[in-house]
Protein backbone atom coordinates (compact mmCIF):
# COMPACT_ATOMS: atom_id res chain seq x y z
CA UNK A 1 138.64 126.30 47.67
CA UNK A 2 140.35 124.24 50.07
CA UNK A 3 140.66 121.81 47.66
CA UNK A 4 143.61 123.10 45.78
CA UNK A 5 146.13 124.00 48.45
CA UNK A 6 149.23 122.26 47.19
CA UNK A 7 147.66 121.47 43.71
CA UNK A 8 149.16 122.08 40.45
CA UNK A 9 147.10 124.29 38.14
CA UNK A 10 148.07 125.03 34.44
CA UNK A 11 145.93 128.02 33.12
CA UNK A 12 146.49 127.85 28.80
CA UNK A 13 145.22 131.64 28.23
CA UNK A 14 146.09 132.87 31.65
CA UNK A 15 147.50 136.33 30.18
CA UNK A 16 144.17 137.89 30.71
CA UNK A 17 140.46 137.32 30.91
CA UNK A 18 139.05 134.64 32.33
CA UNK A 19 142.35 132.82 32.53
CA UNK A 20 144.16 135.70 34.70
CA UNK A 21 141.29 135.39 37.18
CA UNK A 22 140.80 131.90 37.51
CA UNK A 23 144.78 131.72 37.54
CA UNK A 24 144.76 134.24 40.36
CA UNK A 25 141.75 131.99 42.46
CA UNK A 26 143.81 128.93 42.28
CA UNK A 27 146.68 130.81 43.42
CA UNK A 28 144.73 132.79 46.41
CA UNK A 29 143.91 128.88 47.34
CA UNK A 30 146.81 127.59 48.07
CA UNK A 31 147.35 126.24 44.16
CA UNK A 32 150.88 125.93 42.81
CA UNK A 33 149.84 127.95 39.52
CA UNK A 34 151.36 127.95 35.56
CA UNK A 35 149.95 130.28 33.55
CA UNK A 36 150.89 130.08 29.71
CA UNK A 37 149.96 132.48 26.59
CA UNK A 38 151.40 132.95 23.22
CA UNK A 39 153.91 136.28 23.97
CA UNK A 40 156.59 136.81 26.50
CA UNK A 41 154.79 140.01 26.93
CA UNK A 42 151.40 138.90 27.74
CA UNK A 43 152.96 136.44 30.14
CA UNK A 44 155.47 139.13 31.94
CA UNK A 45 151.68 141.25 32.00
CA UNK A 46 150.11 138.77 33.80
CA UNK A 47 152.78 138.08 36.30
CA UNK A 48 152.86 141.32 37.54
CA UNK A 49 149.26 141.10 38.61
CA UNK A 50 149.52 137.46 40.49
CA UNK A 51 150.54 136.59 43.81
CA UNK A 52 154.56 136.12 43.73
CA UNK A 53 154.50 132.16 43.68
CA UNK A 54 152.82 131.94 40.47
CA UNK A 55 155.60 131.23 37.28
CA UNK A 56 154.72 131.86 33.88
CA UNK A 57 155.96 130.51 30.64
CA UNK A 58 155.23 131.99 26.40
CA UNK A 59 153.81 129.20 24.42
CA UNK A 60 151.49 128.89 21.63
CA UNK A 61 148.52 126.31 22.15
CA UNK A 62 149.14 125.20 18.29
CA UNK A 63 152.97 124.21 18.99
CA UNK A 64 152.64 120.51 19.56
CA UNK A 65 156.39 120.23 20.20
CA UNK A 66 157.10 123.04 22.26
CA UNK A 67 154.12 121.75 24.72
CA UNK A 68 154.84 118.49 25.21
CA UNK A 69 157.95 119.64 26.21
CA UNK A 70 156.88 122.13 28.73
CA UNK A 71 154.75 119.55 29.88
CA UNK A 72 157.99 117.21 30.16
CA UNK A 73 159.66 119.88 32.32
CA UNK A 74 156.38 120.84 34.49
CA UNK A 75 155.60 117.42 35.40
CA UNK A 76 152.40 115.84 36.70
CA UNK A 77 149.54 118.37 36.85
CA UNK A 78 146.19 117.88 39.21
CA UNK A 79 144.53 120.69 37.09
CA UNK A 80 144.43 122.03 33.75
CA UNK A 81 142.30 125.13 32.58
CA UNK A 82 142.12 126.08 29.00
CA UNK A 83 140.72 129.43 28.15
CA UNK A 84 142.74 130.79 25.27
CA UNK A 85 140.66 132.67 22.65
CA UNK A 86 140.82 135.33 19.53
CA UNK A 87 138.47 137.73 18.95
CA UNK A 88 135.46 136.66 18.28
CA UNK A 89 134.41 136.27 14.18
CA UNK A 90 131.75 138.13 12.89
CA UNK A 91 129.82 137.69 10.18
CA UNK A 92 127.08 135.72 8.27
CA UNK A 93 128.67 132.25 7.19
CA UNK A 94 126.97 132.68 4.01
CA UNK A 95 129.79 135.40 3.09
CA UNK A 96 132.49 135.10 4.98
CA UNK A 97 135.33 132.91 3.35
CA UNK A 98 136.10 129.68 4.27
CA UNK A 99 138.64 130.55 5.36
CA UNK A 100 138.14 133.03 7.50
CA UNK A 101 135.97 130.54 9.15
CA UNK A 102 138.75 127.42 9.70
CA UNK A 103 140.96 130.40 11.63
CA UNK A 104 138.11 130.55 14.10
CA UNK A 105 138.83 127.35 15.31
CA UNK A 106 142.40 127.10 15.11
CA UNK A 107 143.02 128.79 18.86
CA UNK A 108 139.85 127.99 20.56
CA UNK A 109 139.54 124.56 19.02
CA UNK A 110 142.99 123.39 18.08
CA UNK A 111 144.72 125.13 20.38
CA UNK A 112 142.49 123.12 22.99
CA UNK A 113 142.68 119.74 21.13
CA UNK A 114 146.53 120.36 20.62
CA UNK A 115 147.08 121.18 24.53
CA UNK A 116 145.16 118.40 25.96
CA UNK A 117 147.14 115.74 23.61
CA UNK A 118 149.96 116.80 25.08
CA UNK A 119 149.15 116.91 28.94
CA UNK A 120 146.60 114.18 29.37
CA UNK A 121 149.09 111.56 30.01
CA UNK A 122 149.90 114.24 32.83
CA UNK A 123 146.71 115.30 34.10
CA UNK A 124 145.89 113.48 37.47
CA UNK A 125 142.40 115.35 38.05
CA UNK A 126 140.65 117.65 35.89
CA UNK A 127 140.44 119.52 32.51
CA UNK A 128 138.20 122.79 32.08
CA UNK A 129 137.21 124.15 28.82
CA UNK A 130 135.16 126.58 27.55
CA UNK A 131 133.11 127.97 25.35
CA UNK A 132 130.43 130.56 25.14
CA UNK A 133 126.87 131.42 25.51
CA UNK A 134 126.46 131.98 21.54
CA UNK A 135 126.39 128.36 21.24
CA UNK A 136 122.77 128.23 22.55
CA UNK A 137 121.81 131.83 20.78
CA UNK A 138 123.49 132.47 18.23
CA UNK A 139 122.56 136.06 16.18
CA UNK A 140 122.76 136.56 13.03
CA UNK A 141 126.22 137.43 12.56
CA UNK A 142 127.89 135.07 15.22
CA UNK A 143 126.89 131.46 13.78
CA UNK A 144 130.85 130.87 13.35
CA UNK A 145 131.47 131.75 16.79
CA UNK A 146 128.37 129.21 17.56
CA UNK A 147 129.55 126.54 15.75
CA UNK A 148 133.46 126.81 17.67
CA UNK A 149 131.22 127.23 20.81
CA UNK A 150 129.17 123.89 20.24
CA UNK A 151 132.38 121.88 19.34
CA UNK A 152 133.61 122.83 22.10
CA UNK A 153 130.83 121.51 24.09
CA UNK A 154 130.36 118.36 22.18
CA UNK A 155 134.47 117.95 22.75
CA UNK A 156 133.93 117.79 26.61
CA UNK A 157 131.33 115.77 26.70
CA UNK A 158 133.17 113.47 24.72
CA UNK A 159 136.76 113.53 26.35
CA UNK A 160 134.98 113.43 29.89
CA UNK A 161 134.26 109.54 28.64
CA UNK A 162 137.52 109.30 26.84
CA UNK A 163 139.64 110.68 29.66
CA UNK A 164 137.60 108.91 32.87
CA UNK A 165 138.75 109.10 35.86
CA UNK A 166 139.53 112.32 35.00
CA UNK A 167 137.16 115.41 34.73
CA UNK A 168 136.45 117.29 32.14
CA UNK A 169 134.07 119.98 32.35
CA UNK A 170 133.16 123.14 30.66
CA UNK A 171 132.56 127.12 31.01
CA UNK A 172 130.15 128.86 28.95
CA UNK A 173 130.32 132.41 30.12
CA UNK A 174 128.04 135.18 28.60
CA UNK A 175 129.13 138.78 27.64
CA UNK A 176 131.93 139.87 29.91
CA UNK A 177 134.19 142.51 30.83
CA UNK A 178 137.40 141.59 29.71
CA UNK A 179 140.12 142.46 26.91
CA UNK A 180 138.46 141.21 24.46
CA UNK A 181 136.85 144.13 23.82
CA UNK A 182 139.89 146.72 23.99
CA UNK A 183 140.24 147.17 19.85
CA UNK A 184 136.85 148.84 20.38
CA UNK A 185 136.52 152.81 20.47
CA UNK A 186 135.90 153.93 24.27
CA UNK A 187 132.42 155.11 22.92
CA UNK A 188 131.38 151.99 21.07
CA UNK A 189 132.09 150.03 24.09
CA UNK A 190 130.45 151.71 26.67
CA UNK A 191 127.14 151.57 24.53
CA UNK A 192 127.95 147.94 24.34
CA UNK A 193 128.31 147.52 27.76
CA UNK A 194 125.25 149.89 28.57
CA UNK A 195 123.11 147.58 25.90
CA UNK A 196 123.94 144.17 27.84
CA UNK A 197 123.39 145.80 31.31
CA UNK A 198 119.98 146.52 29.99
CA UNK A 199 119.13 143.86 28.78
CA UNK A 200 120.76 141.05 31.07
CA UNK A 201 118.71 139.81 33.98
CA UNK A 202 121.07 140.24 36.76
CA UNK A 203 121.19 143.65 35.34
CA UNK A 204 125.23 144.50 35.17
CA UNK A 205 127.66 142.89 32.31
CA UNK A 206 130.01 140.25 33.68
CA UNK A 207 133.47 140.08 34.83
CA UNK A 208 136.21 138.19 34.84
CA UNK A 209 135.77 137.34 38.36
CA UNK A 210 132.52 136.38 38.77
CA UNK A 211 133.27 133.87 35.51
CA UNK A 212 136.38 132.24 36.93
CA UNK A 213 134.13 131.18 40.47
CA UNK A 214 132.65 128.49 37.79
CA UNK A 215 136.07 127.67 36.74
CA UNK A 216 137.34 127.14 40.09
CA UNK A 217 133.81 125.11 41.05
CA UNK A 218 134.79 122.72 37.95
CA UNK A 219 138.40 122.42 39.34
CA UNK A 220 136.89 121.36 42.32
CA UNK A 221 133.36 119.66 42.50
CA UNK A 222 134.53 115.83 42.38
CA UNK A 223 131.43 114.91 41.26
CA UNK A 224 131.06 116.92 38.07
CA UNK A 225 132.20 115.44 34.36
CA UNK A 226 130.91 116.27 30.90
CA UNK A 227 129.21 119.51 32.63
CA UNK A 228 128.80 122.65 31.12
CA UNK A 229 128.24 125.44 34.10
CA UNK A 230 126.61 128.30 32.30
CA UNK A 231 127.00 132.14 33.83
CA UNK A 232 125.82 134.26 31.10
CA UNK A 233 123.72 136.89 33.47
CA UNK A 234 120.71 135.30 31.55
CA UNK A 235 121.69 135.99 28.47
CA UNK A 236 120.47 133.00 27.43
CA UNK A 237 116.44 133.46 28.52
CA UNK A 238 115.96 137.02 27.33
């Protein structure tokens, strides 16, 4: 991680999850870390559990103007991350409104589209996205959270040749252990958890650790555009 001493990282969804982690890695290395999310609360959260250097600033990823001016005022970035994400949609797409289904993409698609208009002029080295491991088994009930997953992946690919010399890779983690699940009872989401663990092949569910090492690989691995690093605990084979 060597790499990113003296870099500047911009984490879009670094309140909690994945993007608190990886912003914390790229901090730990020596990164000179942003991390942006939509409240002044979420952002004053996720201060308070990074290293002292790291600055923090309340955005939405859908406000085009307020962006480009942050971006203005940041300056030239080496790396940006972009892990911002609702809840995941469930349903059949047979039933659910249309519109129900257009609000699945607005932060995880939009809000990525949105962000990188506004800082690729700016971005000297890399862009990581992400998706998730529904795009490549989708149940039942998640086929809109497949389809946001796949355009994300299809996105990448294409920016990595739209964006060259610059890098643009992708996440896809599997079921993890973040706040995504905190609306859930305490009961209903230990059986959850217990389910996965049972039925992954490492054997454990996920956390937001383990998932930002692939963020911080992407940020790092010169060689690697249009990739899509997969850590799903073999979610995807069972």
């Amino acid at each position: 991680m060597t790499a990113l001493a003296g870099s500047r990282v911009v984490v879009v969804g670094g309140g909690s999850g994945f993007g608190l982690a990886t912003a914390r890695g790229a901090a730990e290395a020596g990164a000179k870390v942003t991390v942006l999310s939509h409240t002044d609360a979420s952002v004053a959260k996720a201060i308070g559990q990074l290293p002292s250097d790291v600055d923090g600033r309340a955005v939405s990823s859908l406000d085009e103007a307020k962006l480009r001016a942050m971006f203005d005022e940041i300056g030239p970035v080496d790396h940006l991350v972009y892990t911002a994400a609702d809840a995941p949609v469930a349903g059949r797409i047979t039933t659910m409104p249309v519109e129900e289904v257009r609000q699945a993409f607005e932060t995880r698609y939009f809000g990525a589209v949105t962000t990188i208009r506004c800082a690729a002029g700016r971005v000297r080295q890399s862009i990581t996205l992400t998706s998730g491991a529904a795009s490549i088994r989708p149940r039942a009930t998640s086929g809109v959270l497949a389809g946001v997953c796949g355009a994300m992946e299809a996105l990448t690919r294409a920016l990595a040749v739209e964006l060259s010399p610059v890098r643009v890779n992708l996440v896809r983690p599997g079921f993890t252990n973040t706040g995504m699940w905190a609306d859930l009872d305490e009961q209903a989401r230990e059986a959850l958890f217990r389910q996965t663990a049972e039925t992954n092949l490492v054997g454990h569910v996920g956390e937001a650790a383990e998932v930002a090492r692939a963020y911080l690989y992407c940020l790092t691995s010169t060689y690697a555009t249009g990739s899509i690093v997969t850590v799903d605990g073999g979610y995807a084979l069972t």
